[in-house]
Structure formats: structure tokens, C-alpha cells
Protein backbone atom coordinates (compact mmCIF):
# COMPACT_ATOMS: atom_id res chain seq x y z
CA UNK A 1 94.35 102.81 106.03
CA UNK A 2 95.97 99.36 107.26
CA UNK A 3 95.67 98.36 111.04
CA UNK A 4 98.89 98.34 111.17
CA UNK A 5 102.16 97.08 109.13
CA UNK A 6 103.81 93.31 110.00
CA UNK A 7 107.09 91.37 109.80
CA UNK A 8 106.93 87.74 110.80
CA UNK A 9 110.19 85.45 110.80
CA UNK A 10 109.47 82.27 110.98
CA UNK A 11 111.45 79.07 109.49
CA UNK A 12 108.27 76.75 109.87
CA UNK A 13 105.63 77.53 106.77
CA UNK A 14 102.72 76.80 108.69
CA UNK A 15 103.47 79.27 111.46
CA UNK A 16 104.31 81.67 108.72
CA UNK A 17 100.98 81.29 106.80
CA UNK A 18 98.99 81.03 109.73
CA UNK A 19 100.02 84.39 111.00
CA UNK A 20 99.55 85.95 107.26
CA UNK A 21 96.35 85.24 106.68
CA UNK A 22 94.67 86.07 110.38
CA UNK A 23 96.51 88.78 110.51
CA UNK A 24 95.50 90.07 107.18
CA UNK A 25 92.08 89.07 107.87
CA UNK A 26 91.98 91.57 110.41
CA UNK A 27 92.87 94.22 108.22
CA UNK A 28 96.82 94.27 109.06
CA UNK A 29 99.38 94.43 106.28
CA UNK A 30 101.59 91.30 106.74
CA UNK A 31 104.90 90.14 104.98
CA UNK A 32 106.97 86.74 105.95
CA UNK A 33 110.66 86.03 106.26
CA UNK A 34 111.91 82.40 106.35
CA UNK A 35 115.18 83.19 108.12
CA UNK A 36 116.43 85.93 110.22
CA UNK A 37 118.67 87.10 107.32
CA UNK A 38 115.83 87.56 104.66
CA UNK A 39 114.11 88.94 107.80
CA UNK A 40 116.46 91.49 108.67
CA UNK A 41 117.07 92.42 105.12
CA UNK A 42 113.17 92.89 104.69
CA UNK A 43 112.93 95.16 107.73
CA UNK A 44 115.84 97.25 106.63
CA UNK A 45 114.19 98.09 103.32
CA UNK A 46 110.65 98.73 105.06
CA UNK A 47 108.80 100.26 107.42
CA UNK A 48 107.00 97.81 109.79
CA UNK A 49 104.70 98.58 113.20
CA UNK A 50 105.57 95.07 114.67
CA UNK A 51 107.95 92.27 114.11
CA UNK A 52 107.11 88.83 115.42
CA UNK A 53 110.53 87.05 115.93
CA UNK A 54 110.86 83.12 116.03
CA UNK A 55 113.82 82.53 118.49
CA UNK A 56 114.86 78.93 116.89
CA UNK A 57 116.05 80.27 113.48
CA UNK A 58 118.39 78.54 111.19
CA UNK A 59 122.08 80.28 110.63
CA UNK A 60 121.14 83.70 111.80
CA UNK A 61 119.49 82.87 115.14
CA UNK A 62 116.38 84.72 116.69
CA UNK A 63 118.92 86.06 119.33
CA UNK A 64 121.34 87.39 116.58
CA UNK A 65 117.99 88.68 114.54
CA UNK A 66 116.94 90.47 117.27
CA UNK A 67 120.39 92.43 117.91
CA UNK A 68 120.36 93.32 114.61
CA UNK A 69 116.96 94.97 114.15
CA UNK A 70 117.27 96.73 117.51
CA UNK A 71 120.64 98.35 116.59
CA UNK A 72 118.98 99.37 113.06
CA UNK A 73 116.38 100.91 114.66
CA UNK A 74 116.80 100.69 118.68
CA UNK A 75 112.98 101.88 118.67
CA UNK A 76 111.43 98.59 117.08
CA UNK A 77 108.57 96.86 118.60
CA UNK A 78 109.50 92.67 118.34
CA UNK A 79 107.41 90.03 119.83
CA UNK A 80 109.61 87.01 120.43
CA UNK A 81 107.57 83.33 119.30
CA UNK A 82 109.01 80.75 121.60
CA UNK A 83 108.62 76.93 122.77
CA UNK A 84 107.87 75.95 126.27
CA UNK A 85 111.26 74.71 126.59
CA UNK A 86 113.49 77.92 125.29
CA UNK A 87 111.83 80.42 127.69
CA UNK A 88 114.57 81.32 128.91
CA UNK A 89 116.19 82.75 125.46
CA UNK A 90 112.57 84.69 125.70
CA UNK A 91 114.01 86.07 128.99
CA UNK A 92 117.06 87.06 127.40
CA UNK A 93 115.41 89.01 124.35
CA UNK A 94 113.82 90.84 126.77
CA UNK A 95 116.21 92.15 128.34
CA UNK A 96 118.04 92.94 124.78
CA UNK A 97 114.74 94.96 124.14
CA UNK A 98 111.86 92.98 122.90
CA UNK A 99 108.60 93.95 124.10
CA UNK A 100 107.25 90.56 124.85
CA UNK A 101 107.47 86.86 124.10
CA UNK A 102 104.70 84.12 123.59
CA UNK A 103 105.11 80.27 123.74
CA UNK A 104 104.12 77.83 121.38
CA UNK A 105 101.02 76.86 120.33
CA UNK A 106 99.73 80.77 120.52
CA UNK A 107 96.52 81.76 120.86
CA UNK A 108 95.81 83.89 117.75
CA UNK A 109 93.56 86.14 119.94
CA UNK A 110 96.14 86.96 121.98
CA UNK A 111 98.94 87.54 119.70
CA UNK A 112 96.56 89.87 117.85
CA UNK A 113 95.48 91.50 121.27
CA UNK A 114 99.55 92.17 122.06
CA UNK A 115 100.07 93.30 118.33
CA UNK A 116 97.32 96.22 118.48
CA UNK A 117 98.27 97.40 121.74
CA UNK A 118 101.67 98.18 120.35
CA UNK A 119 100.51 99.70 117.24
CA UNK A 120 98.23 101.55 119.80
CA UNK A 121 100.97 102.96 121.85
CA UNK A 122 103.02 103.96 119.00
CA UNK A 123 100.46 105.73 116.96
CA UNK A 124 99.38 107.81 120.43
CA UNK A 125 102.97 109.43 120.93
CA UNK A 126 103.46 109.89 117.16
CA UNK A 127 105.66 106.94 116.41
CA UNK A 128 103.27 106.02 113.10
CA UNK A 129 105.67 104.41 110.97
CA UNK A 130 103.54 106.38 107.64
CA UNK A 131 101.87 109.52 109.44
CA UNK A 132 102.18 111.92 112.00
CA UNK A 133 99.34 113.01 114.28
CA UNK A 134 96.30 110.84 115.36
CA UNK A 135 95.61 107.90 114.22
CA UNK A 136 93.27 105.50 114.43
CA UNK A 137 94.26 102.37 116.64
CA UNK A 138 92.75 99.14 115.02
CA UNK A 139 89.50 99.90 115.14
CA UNK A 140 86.09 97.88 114.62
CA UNK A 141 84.28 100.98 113.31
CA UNK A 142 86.52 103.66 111.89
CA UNK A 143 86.10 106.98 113.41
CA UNK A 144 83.14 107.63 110.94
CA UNK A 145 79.61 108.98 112.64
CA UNK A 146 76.34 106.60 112.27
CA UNK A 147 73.34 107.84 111.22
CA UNK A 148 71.38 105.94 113.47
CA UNK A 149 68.90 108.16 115.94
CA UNK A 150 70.18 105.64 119.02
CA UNK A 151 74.02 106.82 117.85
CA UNK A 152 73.38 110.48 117.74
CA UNK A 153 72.33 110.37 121.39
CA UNK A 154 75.48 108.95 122.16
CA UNK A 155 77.26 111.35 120.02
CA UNK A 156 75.91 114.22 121.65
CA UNK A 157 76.97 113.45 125.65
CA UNK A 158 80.33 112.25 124.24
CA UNK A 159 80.46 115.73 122.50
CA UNK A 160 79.39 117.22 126.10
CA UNK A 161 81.67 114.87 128.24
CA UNK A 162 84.93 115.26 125.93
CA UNK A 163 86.40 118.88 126.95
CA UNK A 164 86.02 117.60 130.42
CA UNK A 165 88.11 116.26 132.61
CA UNK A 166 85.67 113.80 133.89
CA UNK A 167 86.37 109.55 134.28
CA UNK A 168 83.87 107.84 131.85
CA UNK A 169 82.99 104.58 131.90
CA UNK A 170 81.89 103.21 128.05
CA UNK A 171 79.20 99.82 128.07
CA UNK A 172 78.70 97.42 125.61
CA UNK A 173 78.92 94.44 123.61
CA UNK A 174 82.15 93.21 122.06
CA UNK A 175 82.52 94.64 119.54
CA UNK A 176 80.23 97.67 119.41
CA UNK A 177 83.42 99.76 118.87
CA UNK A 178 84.16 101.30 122.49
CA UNK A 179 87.28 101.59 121.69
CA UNK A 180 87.19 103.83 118.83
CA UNK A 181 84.56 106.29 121.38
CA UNK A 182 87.23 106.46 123.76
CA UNK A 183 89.88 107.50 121.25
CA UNK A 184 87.21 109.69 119.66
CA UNK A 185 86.76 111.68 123.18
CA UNK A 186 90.16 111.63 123.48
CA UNK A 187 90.86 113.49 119.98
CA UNK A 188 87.84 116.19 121.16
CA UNK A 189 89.49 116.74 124.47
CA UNK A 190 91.75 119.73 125.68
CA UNK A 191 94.46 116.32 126.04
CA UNK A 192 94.34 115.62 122.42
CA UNK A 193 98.31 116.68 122.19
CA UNK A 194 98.90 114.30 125.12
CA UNK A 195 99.59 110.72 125.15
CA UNK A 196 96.50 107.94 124.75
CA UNK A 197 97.35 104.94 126.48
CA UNK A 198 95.39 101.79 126.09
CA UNK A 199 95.84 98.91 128.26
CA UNK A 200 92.51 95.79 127.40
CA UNK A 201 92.48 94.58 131.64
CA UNK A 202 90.77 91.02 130.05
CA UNK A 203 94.12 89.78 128.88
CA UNK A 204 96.26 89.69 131.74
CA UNK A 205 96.95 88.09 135.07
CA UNK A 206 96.56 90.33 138.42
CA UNK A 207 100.79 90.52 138.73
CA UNK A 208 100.88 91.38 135.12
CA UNK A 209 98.22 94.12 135.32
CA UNK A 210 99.59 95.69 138.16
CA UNK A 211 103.41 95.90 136.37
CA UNK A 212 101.57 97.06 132.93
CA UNK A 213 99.69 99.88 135.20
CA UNK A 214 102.21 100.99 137.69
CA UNK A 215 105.75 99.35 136.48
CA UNK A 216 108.14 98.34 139.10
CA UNK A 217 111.23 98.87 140.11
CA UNK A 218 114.43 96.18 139.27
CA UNK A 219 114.31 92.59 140.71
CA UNK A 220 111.17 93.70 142.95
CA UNK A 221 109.38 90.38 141.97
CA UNK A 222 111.26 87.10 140.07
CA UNK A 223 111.65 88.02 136.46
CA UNK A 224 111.69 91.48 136.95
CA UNK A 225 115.43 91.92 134.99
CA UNK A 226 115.28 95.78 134.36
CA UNK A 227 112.74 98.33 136.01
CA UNK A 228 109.68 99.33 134.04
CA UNK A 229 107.50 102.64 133.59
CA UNK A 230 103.77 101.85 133.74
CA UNK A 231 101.08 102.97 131.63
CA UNK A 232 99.46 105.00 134.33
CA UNK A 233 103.08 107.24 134.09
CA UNK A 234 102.77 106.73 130.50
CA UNK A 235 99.43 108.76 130.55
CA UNK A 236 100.81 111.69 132.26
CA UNK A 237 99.33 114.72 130.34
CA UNK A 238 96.69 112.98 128.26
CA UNK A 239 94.33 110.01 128.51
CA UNK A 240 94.43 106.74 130.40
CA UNK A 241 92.24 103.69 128.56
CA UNK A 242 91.52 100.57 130.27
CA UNK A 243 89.55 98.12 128.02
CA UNK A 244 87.34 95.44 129.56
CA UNK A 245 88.28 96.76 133.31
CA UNK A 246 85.56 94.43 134.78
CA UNK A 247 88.34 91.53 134.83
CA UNK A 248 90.60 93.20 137.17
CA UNK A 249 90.39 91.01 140.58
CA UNK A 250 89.12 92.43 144.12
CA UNK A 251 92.80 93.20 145.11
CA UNK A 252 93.41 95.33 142.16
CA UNK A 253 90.07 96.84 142.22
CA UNK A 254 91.57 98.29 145.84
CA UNK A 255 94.45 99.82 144.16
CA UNK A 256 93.13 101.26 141.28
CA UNK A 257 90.04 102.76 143.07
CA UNK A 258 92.46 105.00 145.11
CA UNK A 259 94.80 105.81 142.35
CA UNK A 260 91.68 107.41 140.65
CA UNK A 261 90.59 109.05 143.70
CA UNK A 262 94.08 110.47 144.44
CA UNK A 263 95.67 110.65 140.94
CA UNK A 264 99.29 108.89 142.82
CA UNK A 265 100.57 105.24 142.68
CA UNK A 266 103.73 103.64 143.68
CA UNK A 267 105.82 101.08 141.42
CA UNK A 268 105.27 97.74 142.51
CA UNK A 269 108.73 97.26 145.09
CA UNK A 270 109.00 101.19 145.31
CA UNK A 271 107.06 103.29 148.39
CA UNK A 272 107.58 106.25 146.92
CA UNK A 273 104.63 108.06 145.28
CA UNK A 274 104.48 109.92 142.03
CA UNK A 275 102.23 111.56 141.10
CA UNK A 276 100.13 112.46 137.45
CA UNK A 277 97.52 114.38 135.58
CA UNK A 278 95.51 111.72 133.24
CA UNK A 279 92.42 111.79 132.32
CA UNK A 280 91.17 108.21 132.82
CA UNK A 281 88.22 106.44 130.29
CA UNK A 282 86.66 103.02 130.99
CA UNK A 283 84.88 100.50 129.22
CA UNK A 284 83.67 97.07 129.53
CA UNK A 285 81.07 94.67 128.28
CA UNK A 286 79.93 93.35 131.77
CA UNK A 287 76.53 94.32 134.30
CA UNK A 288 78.53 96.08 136.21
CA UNK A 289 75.34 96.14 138.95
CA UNK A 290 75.47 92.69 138.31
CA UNK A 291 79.27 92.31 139.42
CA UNK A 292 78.79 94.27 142.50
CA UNK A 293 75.84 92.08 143.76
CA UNK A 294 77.99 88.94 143.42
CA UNK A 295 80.78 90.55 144.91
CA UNK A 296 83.10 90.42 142.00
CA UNK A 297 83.40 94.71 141.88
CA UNK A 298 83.11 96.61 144.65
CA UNK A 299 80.82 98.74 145.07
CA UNK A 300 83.00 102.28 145.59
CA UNK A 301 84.83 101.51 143.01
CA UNK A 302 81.86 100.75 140.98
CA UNK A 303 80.63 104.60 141.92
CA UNK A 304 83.39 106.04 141.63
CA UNK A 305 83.89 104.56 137.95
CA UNK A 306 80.24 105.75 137.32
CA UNK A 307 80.85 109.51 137.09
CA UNK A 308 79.88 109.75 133.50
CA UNK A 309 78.36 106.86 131.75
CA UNK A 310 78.14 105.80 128.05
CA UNK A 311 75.80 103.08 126.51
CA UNK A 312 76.46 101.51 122.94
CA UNK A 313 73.92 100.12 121.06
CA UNK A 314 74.95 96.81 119.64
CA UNK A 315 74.91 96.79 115.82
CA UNK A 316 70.93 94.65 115.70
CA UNK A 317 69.61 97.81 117.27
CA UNK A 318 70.52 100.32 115.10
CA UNK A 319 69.72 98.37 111.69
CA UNK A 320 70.53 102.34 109.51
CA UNK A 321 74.44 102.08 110.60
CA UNK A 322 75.07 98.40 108.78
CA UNK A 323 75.00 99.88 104.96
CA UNK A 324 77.18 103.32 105.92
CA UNK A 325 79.66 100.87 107.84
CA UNK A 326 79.67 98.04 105.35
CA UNK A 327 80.56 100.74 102.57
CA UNK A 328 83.06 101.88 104.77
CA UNK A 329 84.94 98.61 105.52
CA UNK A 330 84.54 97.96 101.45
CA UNK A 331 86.53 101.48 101.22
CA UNK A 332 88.92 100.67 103.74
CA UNK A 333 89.87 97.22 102.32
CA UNK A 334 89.85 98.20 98.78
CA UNK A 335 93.57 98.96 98.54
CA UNK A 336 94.47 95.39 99.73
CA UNK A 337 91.50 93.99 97.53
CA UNK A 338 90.85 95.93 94.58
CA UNK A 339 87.28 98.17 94.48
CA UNK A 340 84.39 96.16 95.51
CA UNK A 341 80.54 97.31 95.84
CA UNK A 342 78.04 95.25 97.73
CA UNK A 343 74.71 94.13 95.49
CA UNK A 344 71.10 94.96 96.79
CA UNK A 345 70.67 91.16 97.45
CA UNK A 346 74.04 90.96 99.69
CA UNK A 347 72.92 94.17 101.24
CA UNK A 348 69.84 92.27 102.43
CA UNK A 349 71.78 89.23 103.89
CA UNK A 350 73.32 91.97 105.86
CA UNK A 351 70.77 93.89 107.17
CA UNK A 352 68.60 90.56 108.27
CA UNK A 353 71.72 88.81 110.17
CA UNK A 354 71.54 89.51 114.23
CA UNK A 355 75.13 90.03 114.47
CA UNK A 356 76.18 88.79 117.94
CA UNK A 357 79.97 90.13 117.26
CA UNK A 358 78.75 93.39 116.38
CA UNK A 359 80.74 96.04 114.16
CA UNK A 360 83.78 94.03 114.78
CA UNK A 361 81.99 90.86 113.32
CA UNK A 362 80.81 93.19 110.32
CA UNK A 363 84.13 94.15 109.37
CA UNK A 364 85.48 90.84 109.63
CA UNK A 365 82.75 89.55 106.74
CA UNK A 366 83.09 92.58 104.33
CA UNK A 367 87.20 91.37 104.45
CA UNK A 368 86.58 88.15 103.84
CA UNK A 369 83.79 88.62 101.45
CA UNK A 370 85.94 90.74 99.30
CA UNK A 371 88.92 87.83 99.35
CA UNK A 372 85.80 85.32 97.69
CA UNK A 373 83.88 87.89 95.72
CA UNK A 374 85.06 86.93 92.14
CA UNK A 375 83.75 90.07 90.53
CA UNK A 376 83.48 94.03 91.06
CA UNK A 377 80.17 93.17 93.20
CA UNK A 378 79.77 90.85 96.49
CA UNK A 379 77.19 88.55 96.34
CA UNK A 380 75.45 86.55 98.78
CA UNK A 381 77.24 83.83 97.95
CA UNK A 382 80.23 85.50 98.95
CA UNK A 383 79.14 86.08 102.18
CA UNK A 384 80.27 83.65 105.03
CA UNK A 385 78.02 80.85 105.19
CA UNK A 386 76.62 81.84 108.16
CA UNK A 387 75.85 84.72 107.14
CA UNK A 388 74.42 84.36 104.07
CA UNK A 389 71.93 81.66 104.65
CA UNK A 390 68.47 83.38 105.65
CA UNK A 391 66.54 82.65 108.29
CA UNK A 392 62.88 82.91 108.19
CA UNK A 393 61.88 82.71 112.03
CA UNK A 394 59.52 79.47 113.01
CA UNK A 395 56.47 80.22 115.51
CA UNK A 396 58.13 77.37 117.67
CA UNK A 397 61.37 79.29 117.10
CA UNK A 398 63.41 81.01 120.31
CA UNK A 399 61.78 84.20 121.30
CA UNK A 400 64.05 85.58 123.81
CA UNK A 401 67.56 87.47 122.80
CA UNK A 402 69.52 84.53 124.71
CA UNK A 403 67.90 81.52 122.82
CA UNK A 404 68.55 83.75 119.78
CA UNK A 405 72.25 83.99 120.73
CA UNK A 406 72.17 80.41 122.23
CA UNK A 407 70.58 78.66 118.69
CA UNK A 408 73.15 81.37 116.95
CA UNK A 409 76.05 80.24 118.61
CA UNK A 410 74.81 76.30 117.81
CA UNK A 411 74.44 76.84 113.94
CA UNK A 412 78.11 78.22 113.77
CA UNK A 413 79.38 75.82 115.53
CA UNK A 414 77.41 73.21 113.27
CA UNK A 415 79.27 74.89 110.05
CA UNK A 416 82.55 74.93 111.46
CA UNK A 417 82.89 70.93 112.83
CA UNK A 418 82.93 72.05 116.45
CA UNK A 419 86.28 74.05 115.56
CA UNK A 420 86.08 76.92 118.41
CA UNK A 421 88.56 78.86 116.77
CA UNK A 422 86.62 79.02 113.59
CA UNK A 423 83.36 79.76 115.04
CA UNK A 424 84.73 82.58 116.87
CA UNK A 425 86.61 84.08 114.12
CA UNK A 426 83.08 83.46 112.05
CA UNK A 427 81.48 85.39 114.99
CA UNK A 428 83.74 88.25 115.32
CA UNK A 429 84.89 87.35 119.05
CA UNK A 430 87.61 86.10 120.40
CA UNK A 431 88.03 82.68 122.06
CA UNK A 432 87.88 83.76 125.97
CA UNK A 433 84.13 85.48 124.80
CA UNK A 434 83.28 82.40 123.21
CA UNK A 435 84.65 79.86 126.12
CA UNK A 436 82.86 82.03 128.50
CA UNK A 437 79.11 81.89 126.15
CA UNK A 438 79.76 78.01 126.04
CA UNK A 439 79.46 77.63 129.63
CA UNK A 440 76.77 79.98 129.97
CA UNK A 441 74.49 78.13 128.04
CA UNK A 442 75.76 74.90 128.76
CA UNK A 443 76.80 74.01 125.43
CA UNK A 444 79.51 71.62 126.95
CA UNK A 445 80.53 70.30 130.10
């Protein structure tokens, strides 16, 4: 199954193809309009999850476009692309029903973040543009079980914590697929006809994570145009996910710590209360402990987030899951790229690489494998250099997991020029994860 089904108008080519092949890199189904008129005709005659709208179009403006697809189907989900200096058309979309606008020159990582919480949202209340019922959001693991004995432990408390009503708080690696556990605990709940509501806490600014969580009410802060119904109301009824919730700030920390102690929460500019029933799951890649000793978290929230813990395994510790989820992503892809099978020898690049982006990293080679691979089989050679190149460890070599990651990190960046972007698409995380990496090991001023 795709991640998810895109339209991008765009007059300029390079925008166009840039979007196209990222996008399909990460598994999404992708088709490109030149003009809003070829754009609107293609979205009449398909089915799409997303639209990403360029507001400077030729004849047919992005304006126009946009007024058009929302009357077709009042329902659609369009991201508006804008420059710095036409915001304020952005603004007006907005209020004509686009979800969101970004300005030129995007980050991909974020465009691809906003594009899978929408497909997210949609496929949780049913509004799958192919199928009915749950569906997996984009995913780095699929919702397939790994054989590995360190996964079976943490399939068996998620099998005990599920029919529970209980916060849990998922830890991990990018990438180790928390994600798909939540949604999994979600489907094996007594919620599972209820809304799941995703909301990934590392992407936004405090005032923009507040109005995401709680909404607000009309003109309560500049901007505001129409009043908005958070994702905490959203949740009523089923399950509440906030991704990467260590990068919410002190003063939100405050707020959300009572709304999960008291299930209520005002709209920002409102003071009345309202009240709902979610079920509320966690995750995050940080030391919490950490965070609360260097007074970043505080320490009742910290507690009270720590009800019911989870621990992933990144994908180096569980060596038995890489062949089961390889074959999987090789499935998965395999209407996109024609039936592929992985040889022994690729199969034992695989297994030998450390894989510092995890299962999301994994996925991202078997896609881009298949794209080289010239026959029915990959071969090493297909394989992403960085990837394919073994190894052998030198007694003088780094020992510890951090000069491991550090030397890692250093080789990619030798393959790619420098180019951050490249590296972290090559390493399966985004470009904040990597930024934040090449500080920590001082790999630039």
C-alpha cells in the first residue's frame, strides 16, 4: 500500500521534480501539474490524499485553483507553496480552506512531516481516499511483528497495556518505528472505533503547538482569521498521539501536565473548559532523566508521563528483524517498482551495516535500491554507497557506540560533498536530527 496519494501544481520544473522524486522516495504516490488548469483537471479525474498548491500560477492562479478544488470536493487537504513576499495570499487561502502554507525554499523534511500528518488524520476518521477502516499512517515498519526475542518482549506489555486506558510513553531512536506501536495499541484498544490523532511536538513553535493542541477561539492572537478545534477535542473518544513530546518548552509542559491530570483544557482566548475522554500515548527519542536534570522537563510531568513505559530496540540490536523487514519493504514497493528479491550477498551488506536511522533508514535503501537494481535481484551494487561498502573494523578503530555514530556520520558526509540534505536522506533522518548530531560531536562550528 502507498503512503499516501499526491497532487503537486507547480509552474517551475524544478520544484515539480524535486517534490516527485522525495516524495516518491518515501514511498508516496506522486503526480505533477504545470498549471492550475491541468491541475484541477487531474484532481477531478483522481483521487488524491494531499494537494500541494503553488500560489503564483500562470492563467488559472493558485487563488482561483484553490476555489476550484475546494468546491469539487470542499473536504480536500491543500498545502499552499508560497514566497516570502506573497504571504499574505497564503493568509487568504487559508481562510478559503487550505490547511497550511509553506514559504519558499522548503525544507523537504518539513513538507513531508505536514504531508503525513494529514494523511494521518484522514485515514484515523475514515477519510482514506481507497479504503475504509484502519489504516496504516506512513509508517517506517509496517504493522508486521519481528521475530526478534528483544521485540517479543515489547510485544507482549503492549499486548497487556493496549485494552487499558493507561498514558504510555514509547522510547527510542528515530526511526525505530514508535509510531506504528502507538497506532498498533491503538487498533488493540477498546478505542479502536474512535479517532487517532497524531500531532509530532518536534516540528512546531510553542504558539503553534498550543493552537494545534487546544485551538482557539477567532482573532484571540494576530493571524487567528477563523476559530480552530484542537487535536486534544479532536481525540475525544479515542486516542491522543504526541510524537517527539520532549520538544515542548517549560510553559507548555505546565499546560499539558494538567490537561492529562484533569482530562479539560481551554481554547487559547476562551476560559471556558471542555472537557474529553482520550486516551493519550507518548513517544520521544530523548533521556527523558536526562531532560529533567537539566531542567528542560519537569519533573511531574516527567512522572506523570511515566505511567506505562515502552523501550524500542534500535534496528543494530535486533540483527533477526532486518531480512523479515527488508522483504517486507521489497513487497510493499513492488507495485511502484516491479517484483524485486534481495541476493544472499546484498542480504549480507544489510545485516553488517549499523544503521543509525533505523527501520526508517532501512526502508529508505530497499526504495532506492529497487529504483537502481537493473534486474529481478538487488545487488550490492545497488545498494547506496554507504551502505554497500563493508567495513572490516581496525584495532585502532572507535570502540564506543558514539565514535561509531560520530566516524558514521563523517563517511556520509564524505560521499555526499558535505551536502546535509543528502547525508540525511542517506541516513534515514531528517535535517533537525542531523543539525542537532553535528553539534554534538562538533563536526562544525
Amino acid at each position: 500500500m502507498s503512503n499516501g496519494k499526491i497532487l503537486a501544481i507547480d509552474d517551475e520544473r524544478n520544484i515539480r521534480r524535486l517534490i516527485r522524486n522525495e516524495f516518491s522516495f518515501e514511498g508516496f504516490e506522486v503526480i505533477t501539474a504545470a498549471s492550475g488548469e491541468d491541475g484541477l483537471r487531474t484532481f477531478e479525474r483522481e483521487g488524491f490524499d494531499a494537494v500541494l498548491l503553488d500560489i503564483k500560477l500562470p492563467k488559472m492562479g493558485g487563488i482561483q485553483t484553490l476555489r476550484s478544488i475546494k468546491e469539487a470536493a470542499p473536504d480536500a487537504e491543500v498545502i499552499i507553496i508560497t514566497g516570502y513576499g506573497d504571504v499574505q495570499s497564503a493568509v487568504e487561502a487559508m481562510k478559503m480552506g487550505a490547511r497550511d502554507y509553506i514559504t519558499k525554499p522548503f525544507k523537504l523534511d518539513e513538507l513531508l512531516a505536514l504531508v503525513r500528518q494529514i494523511i494521518r488524520e484522514r485515514r484515523a476518521v475514515g477519510k482514506d481516499r481507497t479504503e475504509t477502516g484502519a489504516a496504516l499512517p506512513a509508517d517506517p515498519g509496517g504493522a508486521i511483528r519481528c521475530p526478534s526475542p528483544a521485540m517479543e518482549s515489547v510485544y507482549r506489555l503492549m499486548d497487556r497495556i493496549a485494552p487499558t486506558d493507561h498514558t504510555v510513553l514509547i522510547q527510542g531512536e528515530t526511526g525505530v518505528g514508535k509510531d506504528v506501536l502507538a497506532l498498533q495499541i491503538h487498533a488493540a484498544s477498546r478505542r479502536n472505533d474512535g479517532p487517532f490523532v497524531t500531532l509530532d511536538c518536534g516540528l512546531l513553535t510553542h504558539n503553534l503547538a498550543e493552537s494545534e493542541l487546544y485551538g482557539h477561539r477567532k482573532g484571540a492572537f494576530s493571524g487567528a482569521a477563523e476559530a480552530k478545534t484542537g487535536l486534544v477535542e479532536k481525540s475525544d473518544k479515542g486516542t491522543l498521539f504526541l510524537d517527539e513530546i520532549g520538544n515542548i518548552d517549560l510553559e507548555l509542559q505546565k499546560k499539558f501536565l494538567r490537561f492529562l491530570e484533569t482530562q479539560r483544557f481551554r481554547r487559547i482566548g476562551e476560559t471556558r473548559e471542555i472537557a474529553v475522554d482520550a486516551r493519550i500515548i507518548l513517544a520521544t527519542n530523548m533521556n527523558l532523566e536526562r531532560a529533567v536534570k537539566q531542567g528542560t522537563m519537569r519533573m511531574d510531568l516527567f512522572y506523570r508521563m511515566d505511567v506505562m513505559q515502552i523501550q524500542v530496540p534500535p534496528l543494530r540490536d535486533r540483527i533477526q528483524d532486518i531480512e523479515i523487514l527488508a522483504r517486507h519493504f521489497l513487497n510493499a514497493a513492488a507495485p511502484r517498482y516491479g517484483a524485486k528479491t534481495l541476493s544472499k550477498e546484498a542480504m549480507a551488506q544489510l545485516t553488517t551495516y549499523p544503521w543509525p536511522g533505523n527501520i526508517r533508514e532501512l526502508k529508505s535503501v530497499i526504495n532506492k535500491a529497487m529504483i537502481f537494481a537493473d534486474g529481478d535481484a538487488i545487488e550490492p551494487d545497488d545498494l547506496p554507497s554507504h551502505v554497500a561498502v563493508r567495513r572490516n573494523p581496525s584495532p585502532r578503530g572507535p570502540k564506543t557506540l558514539e565514535e561509531m555514530e560520530k566516524a558514521h556520520i563523517l563517511s556520509v558526509l564524505e560521499e555526499t560533498g558535505g551536502n546535509q540534505t543528502r547525508a540525511s536522506e542517506a541516513l534515514g533522518i531528517n535535517r533537525k536530527t542531523l543539525y542537532k548530531k553535528l553539534h554534538k560531536y562538533k563536526l562544525f562550528s
